[in-house]
Protein backbone atom coordinates (compact mmCIF):
# COMPACT_ATOMS: atom_id res chain seq x y z
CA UNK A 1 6.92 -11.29 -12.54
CA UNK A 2 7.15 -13.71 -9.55
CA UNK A 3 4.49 -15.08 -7.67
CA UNK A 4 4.56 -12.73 -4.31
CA UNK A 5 4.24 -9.66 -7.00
CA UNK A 6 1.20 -11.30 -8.81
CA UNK A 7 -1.01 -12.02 -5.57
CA UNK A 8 0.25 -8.75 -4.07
CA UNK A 9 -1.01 -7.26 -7.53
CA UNK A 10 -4.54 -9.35 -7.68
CA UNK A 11 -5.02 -8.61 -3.88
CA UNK A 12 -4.45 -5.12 -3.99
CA UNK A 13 -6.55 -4.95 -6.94
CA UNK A 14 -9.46 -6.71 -5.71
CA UNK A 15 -9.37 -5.44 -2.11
CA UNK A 16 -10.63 -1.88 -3.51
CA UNK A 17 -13.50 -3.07 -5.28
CA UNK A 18 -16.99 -3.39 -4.45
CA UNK A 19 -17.72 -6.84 -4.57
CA UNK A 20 -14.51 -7.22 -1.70
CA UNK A 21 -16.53 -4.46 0.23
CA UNK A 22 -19.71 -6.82 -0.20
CA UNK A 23 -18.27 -9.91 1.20
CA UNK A 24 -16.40 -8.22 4.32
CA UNK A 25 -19.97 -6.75 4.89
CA UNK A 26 -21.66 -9.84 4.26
CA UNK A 27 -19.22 -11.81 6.44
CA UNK A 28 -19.74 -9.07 9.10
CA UNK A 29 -23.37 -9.56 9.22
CA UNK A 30 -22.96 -13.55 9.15
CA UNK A 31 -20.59 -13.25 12.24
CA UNK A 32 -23.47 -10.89 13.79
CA UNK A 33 -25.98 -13.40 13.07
CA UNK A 34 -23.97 -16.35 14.47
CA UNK A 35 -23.29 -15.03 17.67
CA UNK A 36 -27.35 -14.05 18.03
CA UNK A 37 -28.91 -16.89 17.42
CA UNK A 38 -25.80 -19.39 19.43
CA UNK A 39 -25.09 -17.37 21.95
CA UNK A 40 -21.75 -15.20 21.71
CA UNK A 41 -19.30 -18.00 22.85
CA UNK A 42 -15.43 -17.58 23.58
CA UNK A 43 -14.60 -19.40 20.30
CA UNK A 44 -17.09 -16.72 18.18
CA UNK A 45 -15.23 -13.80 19.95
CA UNK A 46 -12.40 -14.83 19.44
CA UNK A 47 -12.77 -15.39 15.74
CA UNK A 48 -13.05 -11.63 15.34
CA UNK A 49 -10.80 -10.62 18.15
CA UNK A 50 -8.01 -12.22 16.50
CA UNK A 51 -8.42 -12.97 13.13
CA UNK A 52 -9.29 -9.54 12.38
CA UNK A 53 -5.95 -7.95 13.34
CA UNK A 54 -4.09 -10.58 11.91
CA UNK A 55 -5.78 -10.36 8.54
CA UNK A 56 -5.69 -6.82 8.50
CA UNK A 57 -1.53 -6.82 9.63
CA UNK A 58 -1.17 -9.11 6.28
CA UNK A 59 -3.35 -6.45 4.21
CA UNK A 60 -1.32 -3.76 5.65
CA UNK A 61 1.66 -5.76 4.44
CA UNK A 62 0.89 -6.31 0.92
CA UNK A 63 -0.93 -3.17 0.08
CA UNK A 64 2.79 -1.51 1.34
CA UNK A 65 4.61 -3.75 -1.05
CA UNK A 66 2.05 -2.29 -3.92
CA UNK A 67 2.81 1.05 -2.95
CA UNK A 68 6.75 0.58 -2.98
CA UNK A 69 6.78 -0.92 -6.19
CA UNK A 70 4.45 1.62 -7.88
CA UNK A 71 6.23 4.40 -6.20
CA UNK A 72 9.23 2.51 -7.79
CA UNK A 73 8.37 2.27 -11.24
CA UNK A 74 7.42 6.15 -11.05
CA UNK A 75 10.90 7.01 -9.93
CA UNK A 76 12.03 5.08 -12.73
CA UNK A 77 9.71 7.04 -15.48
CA UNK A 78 10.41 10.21 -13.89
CA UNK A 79 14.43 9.71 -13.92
CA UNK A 80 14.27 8.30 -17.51
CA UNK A 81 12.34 11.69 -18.36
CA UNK A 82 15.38 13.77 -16.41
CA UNK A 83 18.00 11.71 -18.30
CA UNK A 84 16.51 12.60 -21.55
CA UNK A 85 17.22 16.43 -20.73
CA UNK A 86 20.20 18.07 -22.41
CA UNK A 87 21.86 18.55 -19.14
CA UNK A 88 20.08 16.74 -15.85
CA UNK A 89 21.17 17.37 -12.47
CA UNK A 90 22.28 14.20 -10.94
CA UNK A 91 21.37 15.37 -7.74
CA UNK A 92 17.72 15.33 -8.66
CA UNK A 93 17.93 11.90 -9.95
CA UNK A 94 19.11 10.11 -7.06
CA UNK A 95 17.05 12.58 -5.05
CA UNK A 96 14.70 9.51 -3.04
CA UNK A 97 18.30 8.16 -1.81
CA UNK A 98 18.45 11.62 -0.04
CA UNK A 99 18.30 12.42 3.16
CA UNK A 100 15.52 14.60 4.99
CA UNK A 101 17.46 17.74 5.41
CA UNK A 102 19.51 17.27 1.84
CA UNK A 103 15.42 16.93 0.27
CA UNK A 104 14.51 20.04 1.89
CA UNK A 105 18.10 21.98 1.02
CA UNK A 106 17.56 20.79 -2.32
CA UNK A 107 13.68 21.43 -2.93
CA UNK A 108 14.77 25.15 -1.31
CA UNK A 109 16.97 25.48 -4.10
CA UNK A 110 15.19 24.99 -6.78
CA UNK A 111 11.94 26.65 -5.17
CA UNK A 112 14.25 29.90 -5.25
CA UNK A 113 15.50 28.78 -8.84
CA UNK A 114 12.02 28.70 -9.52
């Protein structure tokens, strides 16, 4: 695995714990604090103002990659399983290369198959 898939794995897997939840809230009340007992400058704004979008933008950005490449391996599993049938329909196995309307012609079909 290369190194953008390991941090974007140990991000997205520490960003959902609890102890991440305790330091944002921590680092909330910190930034709360500072601006109390200094005075709320232009330079504290700021710090949230801007670094808060930006870090969230990156989070945004890895958690996305996460999804892709879980979604990813799932296709994989669930085309290997379709392969292993006696007779798979091809059309199902390239089915997320689909378009909208083909997905929905093709999920009609086999909801009347069904």
């Amino acid at each position: 695995m290369d190194r953008w898939n390991r941090v974007s794995q140990f991000l997205t897997h520490h960003a959902g714990s609890k102890r991440f939840f305790a330091l944002v809230v921590m680092l909330a009340v910190a930034w709360g604090i500072v601006g109390i007992v200094d005075g709320p400058s232009r330079a504290w704004e700021l710090s949230i103002t801007c670094g808060v979008p930006i870090l969230t933008l990156l989070m945004v950005i890895v958690l996305q990659h996460a999804q892709s490449r879980d979604s990813k391996a799932s296709q994989l599993k669930l085309n290997e399983l379709l392969v292993a049938l006696e007779e798979p329909d091809s059309r199902i196995i390239r089915a997320e290369a689909l378009g909208d309307s083909d997905l929905t012609r093709l999920g009609d079909e086999y909801h009347d198959r069904a």
